[in-house]
C-alpha atoms as a PDB file:
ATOM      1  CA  UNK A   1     -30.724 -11.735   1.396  1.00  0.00           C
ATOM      2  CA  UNK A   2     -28.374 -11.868   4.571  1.00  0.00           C
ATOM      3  CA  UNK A   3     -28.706 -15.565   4.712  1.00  0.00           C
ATOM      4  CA  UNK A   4     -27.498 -16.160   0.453  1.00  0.00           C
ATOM      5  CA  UNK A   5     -24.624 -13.264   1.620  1.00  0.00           C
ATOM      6  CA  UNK A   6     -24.028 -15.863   4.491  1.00  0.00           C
ATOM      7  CA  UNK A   7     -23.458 -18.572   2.696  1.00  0.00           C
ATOM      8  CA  UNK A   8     -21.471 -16.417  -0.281  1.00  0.00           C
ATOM      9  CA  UNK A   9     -19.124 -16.004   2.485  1.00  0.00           C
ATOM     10  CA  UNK A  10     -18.824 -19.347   3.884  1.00  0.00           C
ATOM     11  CA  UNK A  11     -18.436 -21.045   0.637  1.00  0.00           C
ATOM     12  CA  UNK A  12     -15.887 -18.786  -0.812  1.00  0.00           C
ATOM     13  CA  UNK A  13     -13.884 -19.366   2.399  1.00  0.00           C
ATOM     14  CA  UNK A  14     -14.199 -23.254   2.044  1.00  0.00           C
ATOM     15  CA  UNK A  15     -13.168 -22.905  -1.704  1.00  0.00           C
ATOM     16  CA  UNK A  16      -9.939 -21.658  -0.299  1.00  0.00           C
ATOM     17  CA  UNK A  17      -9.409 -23.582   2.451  1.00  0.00           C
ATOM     18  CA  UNK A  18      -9.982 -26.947   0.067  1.00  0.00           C
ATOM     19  CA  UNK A  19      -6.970 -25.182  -1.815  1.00  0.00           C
ATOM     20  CA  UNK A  20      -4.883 -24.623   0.942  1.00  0.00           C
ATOM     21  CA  UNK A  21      -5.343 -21.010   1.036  1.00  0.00           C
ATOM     22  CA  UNK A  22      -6.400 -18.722   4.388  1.00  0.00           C
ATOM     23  CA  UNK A  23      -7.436 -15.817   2.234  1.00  0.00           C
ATOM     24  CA  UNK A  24     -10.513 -15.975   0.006  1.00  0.00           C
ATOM     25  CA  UNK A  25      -9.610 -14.970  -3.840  1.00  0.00           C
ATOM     26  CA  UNK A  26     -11.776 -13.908  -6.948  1.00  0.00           C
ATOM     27  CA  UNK A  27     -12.047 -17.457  -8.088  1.00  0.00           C
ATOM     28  CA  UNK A  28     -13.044 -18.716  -4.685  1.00  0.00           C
ATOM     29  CA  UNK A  29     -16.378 -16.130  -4.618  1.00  0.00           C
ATOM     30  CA  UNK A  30     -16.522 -16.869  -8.763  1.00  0.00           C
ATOM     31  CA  UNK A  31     -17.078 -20.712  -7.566  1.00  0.00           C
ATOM     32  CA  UNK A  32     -19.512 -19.738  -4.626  1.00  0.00           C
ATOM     33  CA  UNK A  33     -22.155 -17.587  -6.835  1.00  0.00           C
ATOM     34  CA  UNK A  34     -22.151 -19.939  -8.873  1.00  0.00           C
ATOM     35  CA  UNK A  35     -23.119 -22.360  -6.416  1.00  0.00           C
ATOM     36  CA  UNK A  36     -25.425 -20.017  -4.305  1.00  0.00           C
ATOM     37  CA  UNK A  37     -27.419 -17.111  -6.322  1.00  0.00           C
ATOM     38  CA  UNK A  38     -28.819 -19.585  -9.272  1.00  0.00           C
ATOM     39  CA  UNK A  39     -31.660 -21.384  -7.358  1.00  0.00           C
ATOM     40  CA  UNK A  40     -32.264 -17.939  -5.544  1.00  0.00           C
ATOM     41  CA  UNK A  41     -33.124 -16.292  -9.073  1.00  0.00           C
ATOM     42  CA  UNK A  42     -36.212 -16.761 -11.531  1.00  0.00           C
ATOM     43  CA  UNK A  43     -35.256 -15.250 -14.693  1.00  0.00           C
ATOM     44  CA  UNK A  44     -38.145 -13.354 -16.689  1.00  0.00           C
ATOM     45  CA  UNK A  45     -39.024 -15.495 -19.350  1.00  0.00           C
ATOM     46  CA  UNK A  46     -37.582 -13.592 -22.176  1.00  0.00           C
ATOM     47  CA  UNK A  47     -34.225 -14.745 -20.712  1.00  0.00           C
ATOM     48  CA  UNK A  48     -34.918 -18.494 -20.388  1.00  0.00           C
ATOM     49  CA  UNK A  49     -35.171 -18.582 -23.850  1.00  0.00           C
ATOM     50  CA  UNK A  50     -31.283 -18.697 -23.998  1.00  0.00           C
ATOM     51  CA  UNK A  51     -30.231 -19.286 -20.529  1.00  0.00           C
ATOM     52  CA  UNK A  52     -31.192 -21.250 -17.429  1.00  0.00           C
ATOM     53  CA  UNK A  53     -30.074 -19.348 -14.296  1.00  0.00           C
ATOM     54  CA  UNK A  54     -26.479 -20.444 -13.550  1.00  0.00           C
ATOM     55  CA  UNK A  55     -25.504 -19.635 -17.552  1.00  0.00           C
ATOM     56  CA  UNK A  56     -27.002 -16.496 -16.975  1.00  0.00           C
ATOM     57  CA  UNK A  57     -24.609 -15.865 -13.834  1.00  0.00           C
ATOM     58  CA  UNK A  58     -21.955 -16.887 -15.495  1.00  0.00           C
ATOM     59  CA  UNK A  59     -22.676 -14.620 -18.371  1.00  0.00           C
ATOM     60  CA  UNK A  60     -23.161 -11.820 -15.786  1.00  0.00           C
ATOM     61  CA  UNK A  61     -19.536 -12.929 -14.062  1.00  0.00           C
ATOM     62  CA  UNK A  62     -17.756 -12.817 -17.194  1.00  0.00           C
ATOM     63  CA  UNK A  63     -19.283  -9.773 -18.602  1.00  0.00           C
ATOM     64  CA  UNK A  64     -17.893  -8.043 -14.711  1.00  0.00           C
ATOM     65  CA  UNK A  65     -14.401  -9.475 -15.036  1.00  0.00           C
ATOM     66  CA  UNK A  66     -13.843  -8.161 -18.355  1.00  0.00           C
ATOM     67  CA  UNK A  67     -15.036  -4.612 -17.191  1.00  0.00           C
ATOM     68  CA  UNK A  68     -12.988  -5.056 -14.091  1.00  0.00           C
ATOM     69  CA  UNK A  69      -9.696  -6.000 -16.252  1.00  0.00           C
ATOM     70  CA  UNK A  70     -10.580  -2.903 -18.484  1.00  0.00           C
ATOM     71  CA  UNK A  71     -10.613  -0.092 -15.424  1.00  0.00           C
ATOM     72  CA  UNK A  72      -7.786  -2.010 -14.119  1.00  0.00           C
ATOM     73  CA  UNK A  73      -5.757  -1.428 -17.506  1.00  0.00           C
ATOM     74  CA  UNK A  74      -6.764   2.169 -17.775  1.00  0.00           C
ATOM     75  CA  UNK A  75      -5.834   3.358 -14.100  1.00  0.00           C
ATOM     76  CA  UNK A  76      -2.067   1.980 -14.843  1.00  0.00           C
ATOM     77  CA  UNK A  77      -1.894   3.395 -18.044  1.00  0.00           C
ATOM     78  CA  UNK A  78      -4.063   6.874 -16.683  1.00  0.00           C
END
């Protein structure tokens, strides 16, 4: 929704002004979804089995930095 992008955008900013930084970073919108998308969600109920929503984020994060680090290693090496 525009207002959860909204406040993706201002949270990730504070995260890096609290660290002294002007420019937003990974970890800084890593911190925000974390904050912001889990109450927004309702998993199906095969998936709260194992996870409440923020694991399941988390999951999800990790899962797209590892893919992102793995394209990033095979453009260099391309």
């Amino acid at each position: 929704s525009v207002r959860a992008s909204l406040a993706l955008l201002d949270l990730a900013e504070a995260n890096a002004l609290i660290e002294g930084r002007d420019k937003v970073e990974l970890k800084d919108l890593e911190k925000a979804v974390l904050n912001v998308i889990p109450h927004r969600i309702k998993l199906k109920p095969s998936l709260r089995v194992d996870f409440d929503e923020r694991s399941y984020i988390q999951k999800k994060l990790e899962e797209l930095k590892r893919k992102l680090e793995k394209e990033n290693k095979s453009r260099h090496f391309s």
